[in-house]
Protein backbone atom coordinates (compact mmCIF):
# COMPACT_ATOMS: atom_id res chain seq x y z
CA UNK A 1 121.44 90.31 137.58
CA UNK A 2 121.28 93.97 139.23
CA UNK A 3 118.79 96.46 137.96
CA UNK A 4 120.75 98.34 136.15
CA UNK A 5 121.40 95.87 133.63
CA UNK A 6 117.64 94.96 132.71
CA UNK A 7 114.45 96.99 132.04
CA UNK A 8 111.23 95.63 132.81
CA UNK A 9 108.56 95.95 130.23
CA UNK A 10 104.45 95.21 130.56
CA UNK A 11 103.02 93.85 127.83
CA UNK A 12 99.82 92.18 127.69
CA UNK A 13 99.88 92.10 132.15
CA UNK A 14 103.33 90.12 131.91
CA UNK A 15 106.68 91.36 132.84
CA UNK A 16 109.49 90.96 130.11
CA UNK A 17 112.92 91.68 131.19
CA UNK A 18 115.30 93.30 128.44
CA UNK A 19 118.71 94.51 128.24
CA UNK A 20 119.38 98.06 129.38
CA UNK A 21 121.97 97.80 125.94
CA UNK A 22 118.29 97.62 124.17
CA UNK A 23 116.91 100.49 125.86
CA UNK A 24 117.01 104.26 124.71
CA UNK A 25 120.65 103.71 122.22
CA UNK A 26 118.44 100.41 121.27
CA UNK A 27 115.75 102.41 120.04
CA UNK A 28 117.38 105.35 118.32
CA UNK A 29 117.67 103.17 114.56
CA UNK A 30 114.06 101.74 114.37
CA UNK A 31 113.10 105.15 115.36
CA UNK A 32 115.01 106.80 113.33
CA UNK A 33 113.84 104.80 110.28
CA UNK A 34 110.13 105.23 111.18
CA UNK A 35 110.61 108.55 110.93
CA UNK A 36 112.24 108.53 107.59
CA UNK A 37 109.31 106.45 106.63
CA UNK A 38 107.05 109.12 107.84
CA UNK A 39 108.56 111.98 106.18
CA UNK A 40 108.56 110.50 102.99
CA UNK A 41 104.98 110.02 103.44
CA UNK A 42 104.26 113.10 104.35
CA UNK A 43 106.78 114.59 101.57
CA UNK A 44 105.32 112.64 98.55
CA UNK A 45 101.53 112.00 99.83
CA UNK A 46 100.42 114.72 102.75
CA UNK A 47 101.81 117.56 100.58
CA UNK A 48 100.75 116.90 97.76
CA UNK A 49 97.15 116.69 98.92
CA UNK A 50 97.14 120.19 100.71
CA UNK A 51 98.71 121.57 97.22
CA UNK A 52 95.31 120.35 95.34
CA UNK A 53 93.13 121.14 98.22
CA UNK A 54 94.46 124.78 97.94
CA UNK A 55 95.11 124.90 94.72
CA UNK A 56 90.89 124.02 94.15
CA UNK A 57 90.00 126.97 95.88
CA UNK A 58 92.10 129.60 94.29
CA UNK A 59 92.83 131.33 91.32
CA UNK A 60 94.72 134.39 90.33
CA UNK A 61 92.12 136.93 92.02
CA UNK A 62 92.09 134.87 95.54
CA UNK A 63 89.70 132.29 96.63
CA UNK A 64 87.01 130.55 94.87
CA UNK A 65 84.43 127.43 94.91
CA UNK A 66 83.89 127.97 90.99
CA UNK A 67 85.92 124.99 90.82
CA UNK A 68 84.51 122.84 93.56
CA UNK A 69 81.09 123.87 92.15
CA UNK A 70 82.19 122.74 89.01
CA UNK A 71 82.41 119.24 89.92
CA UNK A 72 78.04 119.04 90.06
CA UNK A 73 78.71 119.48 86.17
CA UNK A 74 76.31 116.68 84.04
CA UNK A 75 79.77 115.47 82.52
CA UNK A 76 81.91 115.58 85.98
CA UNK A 77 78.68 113.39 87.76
CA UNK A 78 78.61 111.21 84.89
CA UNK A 79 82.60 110.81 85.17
CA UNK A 80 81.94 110.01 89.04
CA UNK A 81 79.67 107.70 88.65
CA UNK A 82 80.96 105.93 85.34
CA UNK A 83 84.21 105.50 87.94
CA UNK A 84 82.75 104.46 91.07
CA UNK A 85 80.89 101.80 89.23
CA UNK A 86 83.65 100.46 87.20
CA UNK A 87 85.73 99.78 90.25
CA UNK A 88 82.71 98.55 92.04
CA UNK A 89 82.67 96.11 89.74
CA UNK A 90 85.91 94.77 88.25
CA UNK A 91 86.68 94.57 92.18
CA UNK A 92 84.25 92.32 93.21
CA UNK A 93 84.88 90.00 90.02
CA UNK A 94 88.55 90.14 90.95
CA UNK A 95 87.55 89.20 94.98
CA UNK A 96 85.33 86.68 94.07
CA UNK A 97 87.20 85.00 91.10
CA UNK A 98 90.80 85.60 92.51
CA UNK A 99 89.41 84.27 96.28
CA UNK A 100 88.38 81.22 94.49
CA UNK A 101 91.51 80.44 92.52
CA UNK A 102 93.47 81.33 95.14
CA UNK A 103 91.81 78.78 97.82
CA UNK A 104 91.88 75.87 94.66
CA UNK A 105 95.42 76.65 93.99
CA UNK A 106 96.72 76.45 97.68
CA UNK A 107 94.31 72.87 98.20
CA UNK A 108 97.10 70.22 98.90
CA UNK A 109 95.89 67.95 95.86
CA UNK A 110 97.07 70.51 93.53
CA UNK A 111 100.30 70.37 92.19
CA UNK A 112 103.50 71.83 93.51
CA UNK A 113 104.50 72.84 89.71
CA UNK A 114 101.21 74.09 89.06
CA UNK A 115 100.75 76.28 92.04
CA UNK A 116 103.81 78.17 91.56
CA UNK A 117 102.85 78.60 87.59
CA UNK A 118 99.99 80.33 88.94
CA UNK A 119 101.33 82.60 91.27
CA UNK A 120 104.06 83.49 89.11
CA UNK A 121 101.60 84.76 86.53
CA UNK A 122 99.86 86.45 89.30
CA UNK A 123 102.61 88.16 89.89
CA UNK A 124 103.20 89.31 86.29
CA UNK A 125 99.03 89.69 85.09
CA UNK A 126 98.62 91.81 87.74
CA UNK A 127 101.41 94.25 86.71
CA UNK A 128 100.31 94.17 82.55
CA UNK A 129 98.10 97.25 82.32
CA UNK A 130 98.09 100.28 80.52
CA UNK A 131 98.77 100.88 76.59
CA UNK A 132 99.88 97.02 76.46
CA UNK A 133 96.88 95.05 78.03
CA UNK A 134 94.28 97.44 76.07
CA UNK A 135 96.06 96.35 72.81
CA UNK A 136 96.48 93.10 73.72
CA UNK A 137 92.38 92.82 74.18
CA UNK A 138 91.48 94.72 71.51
CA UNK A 139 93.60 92.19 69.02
CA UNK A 140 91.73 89.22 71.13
CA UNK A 141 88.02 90.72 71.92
CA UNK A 142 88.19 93.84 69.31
CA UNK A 143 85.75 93.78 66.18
CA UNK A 144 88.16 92.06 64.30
CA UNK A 145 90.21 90.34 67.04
CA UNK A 146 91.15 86.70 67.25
CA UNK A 147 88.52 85.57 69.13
CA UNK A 148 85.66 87.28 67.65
CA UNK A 149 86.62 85.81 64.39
CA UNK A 150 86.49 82.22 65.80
CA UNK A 151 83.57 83.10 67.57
CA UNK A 152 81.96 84.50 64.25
CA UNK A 153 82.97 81.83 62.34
CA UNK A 154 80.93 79.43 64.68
CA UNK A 155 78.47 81.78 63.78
CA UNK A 156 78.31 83.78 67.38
CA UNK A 157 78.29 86.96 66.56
CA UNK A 158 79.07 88.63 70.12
CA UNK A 159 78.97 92.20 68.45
CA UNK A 160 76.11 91.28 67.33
CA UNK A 161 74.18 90.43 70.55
CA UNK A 162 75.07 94.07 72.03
CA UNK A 163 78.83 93.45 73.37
CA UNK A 164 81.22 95.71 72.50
CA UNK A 165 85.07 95.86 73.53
CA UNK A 166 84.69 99.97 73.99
CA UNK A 167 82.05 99.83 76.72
CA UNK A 168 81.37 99.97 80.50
CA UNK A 169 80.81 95.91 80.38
CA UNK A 170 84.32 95.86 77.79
CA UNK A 171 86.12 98.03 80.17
CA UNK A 172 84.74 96.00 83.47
CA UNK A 173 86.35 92.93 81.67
CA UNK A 174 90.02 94.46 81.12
CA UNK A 175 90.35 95.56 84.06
CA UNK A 176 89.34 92.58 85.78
CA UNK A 177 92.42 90.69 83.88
CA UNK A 178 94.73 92.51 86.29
CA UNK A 179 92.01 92.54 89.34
CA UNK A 180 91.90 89.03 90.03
CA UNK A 181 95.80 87.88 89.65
CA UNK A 182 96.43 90.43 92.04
CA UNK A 183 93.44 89.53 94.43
CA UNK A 184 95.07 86.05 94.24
CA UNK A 185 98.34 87.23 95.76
CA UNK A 186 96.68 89.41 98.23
CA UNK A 187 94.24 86.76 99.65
CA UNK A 188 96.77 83.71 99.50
CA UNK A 189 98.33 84.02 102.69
CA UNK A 190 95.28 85.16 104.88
CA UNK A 191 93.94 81.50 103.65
CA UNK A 192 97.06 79.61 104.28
CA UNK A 193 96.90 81.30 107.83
CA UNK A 194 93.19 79.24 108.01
CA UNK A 195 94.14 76.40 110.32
CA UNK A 196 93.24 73.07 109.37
CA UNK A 197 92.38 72.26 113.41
CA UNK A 198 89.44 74.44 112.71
CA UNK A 199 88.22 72.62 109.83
CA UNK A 200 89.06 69.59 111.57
CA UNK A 201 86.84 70.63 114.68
CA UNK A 202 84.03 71.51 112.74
CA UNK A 203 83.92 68.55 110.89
CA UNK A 204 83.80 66.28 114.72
CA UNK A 205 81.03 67.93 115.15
CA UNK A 206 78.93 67.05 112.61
CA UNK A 207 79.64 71.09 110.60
CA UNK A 208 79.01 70.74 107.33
CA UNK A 209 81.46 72.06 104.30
CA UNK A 210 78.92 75.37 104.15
CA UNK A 211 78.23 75.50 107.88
CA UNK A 212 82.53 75.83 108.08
CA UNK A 213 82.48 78.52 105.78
CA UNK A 214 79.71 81.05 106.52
CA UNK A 215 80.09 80.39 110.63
CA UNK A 216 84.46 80.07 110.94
CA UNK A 217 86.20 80.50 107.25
CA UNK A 218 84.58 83.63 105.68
CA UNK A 219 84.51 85.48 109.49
CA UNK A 220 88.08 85.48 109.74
CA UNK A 221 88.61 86.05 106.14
CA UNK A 222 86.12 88.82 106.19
CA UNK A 223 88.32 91.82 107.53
CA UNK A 224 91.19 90.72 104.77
CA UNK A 225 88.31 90.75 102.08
CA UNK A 226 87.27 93.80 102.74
CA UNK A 227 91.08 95.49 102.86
CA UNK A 228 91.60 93.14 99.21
CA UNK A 229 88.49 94.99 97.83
CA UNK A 230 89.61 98.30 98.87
CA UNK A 231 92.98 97.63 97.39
CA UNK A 232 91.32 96.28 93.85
CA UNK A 233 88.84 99.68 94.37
CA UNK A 234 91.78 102.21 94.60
CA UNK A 235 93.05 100.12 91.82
CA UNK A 236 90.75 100.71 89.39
CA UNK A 237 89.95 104.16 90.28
CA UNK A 238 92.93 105.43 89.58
CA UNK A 239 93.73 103.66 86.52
CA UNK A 240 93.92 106.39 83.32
CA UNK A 241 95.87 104.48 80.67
CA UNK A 242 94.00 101.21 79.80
CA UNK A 243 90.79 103.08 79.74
CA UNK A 244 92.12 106.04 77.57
CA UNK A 245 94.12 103.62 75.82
CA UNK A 246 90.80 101.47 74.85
CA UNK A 247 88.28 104.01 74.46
CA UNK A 248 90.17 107.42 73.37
CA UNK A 249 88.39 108.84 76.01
CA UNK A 250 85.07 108.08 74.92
CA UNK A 251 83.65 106.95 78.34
CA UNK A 252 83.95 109.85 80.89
CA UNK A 253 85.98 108.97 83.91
CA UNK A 254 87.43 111.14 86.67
CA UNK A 255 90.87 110.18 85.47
CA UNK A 256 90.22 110.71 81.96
CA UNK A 257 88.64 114.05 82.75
CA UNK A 258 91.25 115.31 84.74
CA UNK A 259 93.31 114.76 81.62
CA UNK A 260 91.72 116.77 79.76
CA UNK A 261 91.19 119.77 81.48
CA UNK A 262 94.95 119.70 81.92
CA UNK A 263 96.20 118.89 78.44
CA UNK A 264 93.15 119.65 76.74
CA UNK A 265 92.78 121.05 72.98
CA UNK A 266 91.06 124.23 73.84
CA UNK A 267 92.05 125.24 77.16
CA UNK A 268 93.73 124.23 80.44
CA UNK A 269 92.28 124.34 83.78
CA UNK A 270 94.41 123.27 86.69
CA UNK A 271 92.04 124.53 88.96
CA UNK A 272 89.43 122.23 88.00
CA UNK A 273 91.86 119.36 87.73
CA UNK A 274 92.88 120.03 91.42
CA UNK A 275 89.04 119.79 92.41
CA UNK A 276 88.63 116.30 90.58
CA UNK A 277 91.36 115.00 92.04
CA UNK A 278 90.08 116.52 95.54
CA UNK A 279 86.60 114.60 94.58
CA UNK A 280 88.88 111.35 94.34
CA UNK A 281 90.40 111.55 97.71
CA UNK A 282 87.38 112.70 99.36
CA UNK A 283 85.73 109.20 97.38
CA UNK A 284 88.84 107.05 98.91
CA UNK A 285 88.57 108.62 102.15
CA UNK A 286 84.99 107.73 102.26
CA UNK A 287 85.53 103.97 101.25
CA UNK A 288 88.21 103.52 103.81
CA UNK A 289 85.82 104.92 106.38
CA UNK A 290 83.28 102.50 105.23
CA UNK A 291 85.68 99.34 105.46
CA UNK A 292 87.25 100.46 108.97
CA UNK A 293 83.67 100.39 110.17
CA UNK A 294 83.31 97.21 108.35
CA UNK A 295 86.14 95.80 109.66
CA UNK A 296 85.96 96.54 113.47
CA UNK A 297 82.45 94.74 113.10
CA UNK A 298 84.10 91.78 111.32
CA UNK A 299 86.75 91.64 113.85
CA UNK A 300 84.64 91.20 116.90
CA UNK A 301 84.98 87.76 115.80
CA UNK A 302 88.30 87.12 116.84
CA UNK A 303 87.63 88.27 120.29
C-alpha cells in the first residue's frame, strides 16, 4: 500500500495506519459539529455569564460594587447559607440512598421485571419537581395530609414532636424525592462497569465483603461519586419552584431572593439580582474546583 494512501498516527507509542480518505476531508464534519457544540455553549452559557458579571457592577451612573457589597446583607448570608446547606444535604441523602438502591437493584438475584420498574420510575421521580411534587407532599406530609392523619390517628403526632412540612428538614425531604431517583440513574452504570473478576480475586484471597469495598469498590467508584454529588448539588441549588411553591418564600434562598428583587412588590433591582446570581456561579465554580481536586486524588487509583 504506497504512502499516499495511509497516514500514520501515534497513539499511546503505537503506530495506527488510517486512510488518507479519513484524513483532513475526514475530519471537517466532527469538527464542524464540535464547533457548533461550542458555540452554542458559549451563545447560551459564556454570554450570559459576562452579561450578569457586568451587569453587577453597573448602573445608570457607571460602575459600582453597591451591588456586590450588597450580597454581605444579614438576609443575602442567610439565603447563602440556607442554600448551600440544603443541597449539602438532600445530595448526600440522594448519593447515599440512590448508591444503595442502585447497587441492590442491579444484584443478579433481583428480578428482571423489577429492575426495570425501578429505573423507569427513576427516570420519571427524578423529573417531578416544581409546583406538582410540593403539592403532592403537602397533601401526603402537610398538617392535614394523608399521612399525618394516619399517623395521628395512631396517635403520632409528628407536628407535634417539632416536624413541620415548611422547614429546612421538610424542604431537605422533598427535594431528596427527586435526588435519589436521579442518583440511581447516574451511578448505575459506573457499578455495572465494577467487574466481577475483581470481586472474584478478592474473595481468593481471603478479602472480606468490607475489605472489597473500602480497598477496590468505593476507589473506583469514588471519582463518579463525587461528579453524582456535584450533579445532585447544582441540582438543588438551583431549584426555585418546589421551594417557593412549599414555603411562599418563607425560607430565604438565593433563588428565592433573586426572585424577589426582580419581581418584587416594592421595587426591582436587576442589579442586585445579577450579583446573586454572580454569588451562585462563583459557589459552583468553587465546588467544581473542590471535586477536580478530589477527583485527580481519587484517580491515582487507577494508575
Amino acid at each position: 500500500m504506497s504512502q499516499a494512501a495511509t497516514t500514520p498516527l501515534r497513539r499511546d507509542g503505537v503506530v495506527h495506519k488510517r486512510p488518507a480518505s479519513q484524513g483532513v476531508a475526514g475530519l471537517i464534519l466532527p469538527y464542524s459539529v464540535i464547533g457548533l457544540f461550542i458555540a452554542l455553549a458559549a451563545l447560551f452559557m459564556a454570554a450570559p455569564t459576562v452579561m450578569l458579571a457586568v451587569q453587577s457592577v453597573t448602573d445608570d451612573h457607571g460602575f459600582t460594587l453597591k451591588y456586590l457589597e450588597a450580597l454581605g446583607g444579614d438576609n443575602i448570608v442567610v439565603a447563602f447559607r440556607n442554600s448551600i446547606v440544603l443541597s449539602i444535604a438532600s445530595a448526600a441523602i440522594g448519593v447515599v440512598a440512590g448508591g444503595l438502591i442502585a447497587y441492590f437493584v442491579i444484584s443478579p438475584a433481583m428480578p428482571i421485571t423489577l429492575r426495570s420498574a425501578v429505573t423507569s420510575f427513576s427516570a420519571v421521580a427524578a423529573n417531578f419537581a416544581g409546583v406538582p411534587l410540593a403539592f403532592a407532599f403537602v397533601s401526603t406530609l402537610g398538617t392535614l395530609g394523608m399521612l399525618t392523619q394516619g399517623l395521628r390517628s395512631l396517635g403520632v403526632d409528628i407536628y407535634g414532636l417539632g416536624f413541620s412540612l415548611f422547614s429546612m428538614t421538610g424542604l431537605t425531604i422533598v427535594y431528596a424525592y427527586f435526588q435519589i431517583p436521579l442518583m440511581v440513574i447516574i451511578i448505575t452504570p459506573a457499578l455495572l462497569a465494577l467487574r466481577t473478576e475483581w470481586r472474584e480475586s478478592s474473595e481468593n484471597l481471603g478479602a472480606t465483603s468490607g475489605q472489597y469495598w473500602r480497598m477496590i469498590g468505593l476507589p473506583v467508584l469514588l471519582p463518579s461519586l463525587i461528579s453524582a454529588f456535584i450533579l445532585l448539588f447544582g441540582s438543588a441549588f438551583s431549584a426555585y419552584a418546589t421551594a417557593y411553591a412549599l414555603t411562599s418564600g418563607n425560607i430565604a434562598l438565593l433563588t428565592t431572593e433573586i426572585a424577589n428583587v426582580l419581581s418584587g412588590d416594592v421595587s426591582s433591582s436587576p442589579q442586585t439580582g445579577a450579583a446573586l446570581a454572580v454569588g451562585m456561579i462563583v459557589v459552583m465554580v468553587g465546588v467544581l474546583v473542590i471535586s477536580a481536586a478530589f477527583s485527580r486524588r481519587a484517580s491515582r487509583w487507577h494508575k
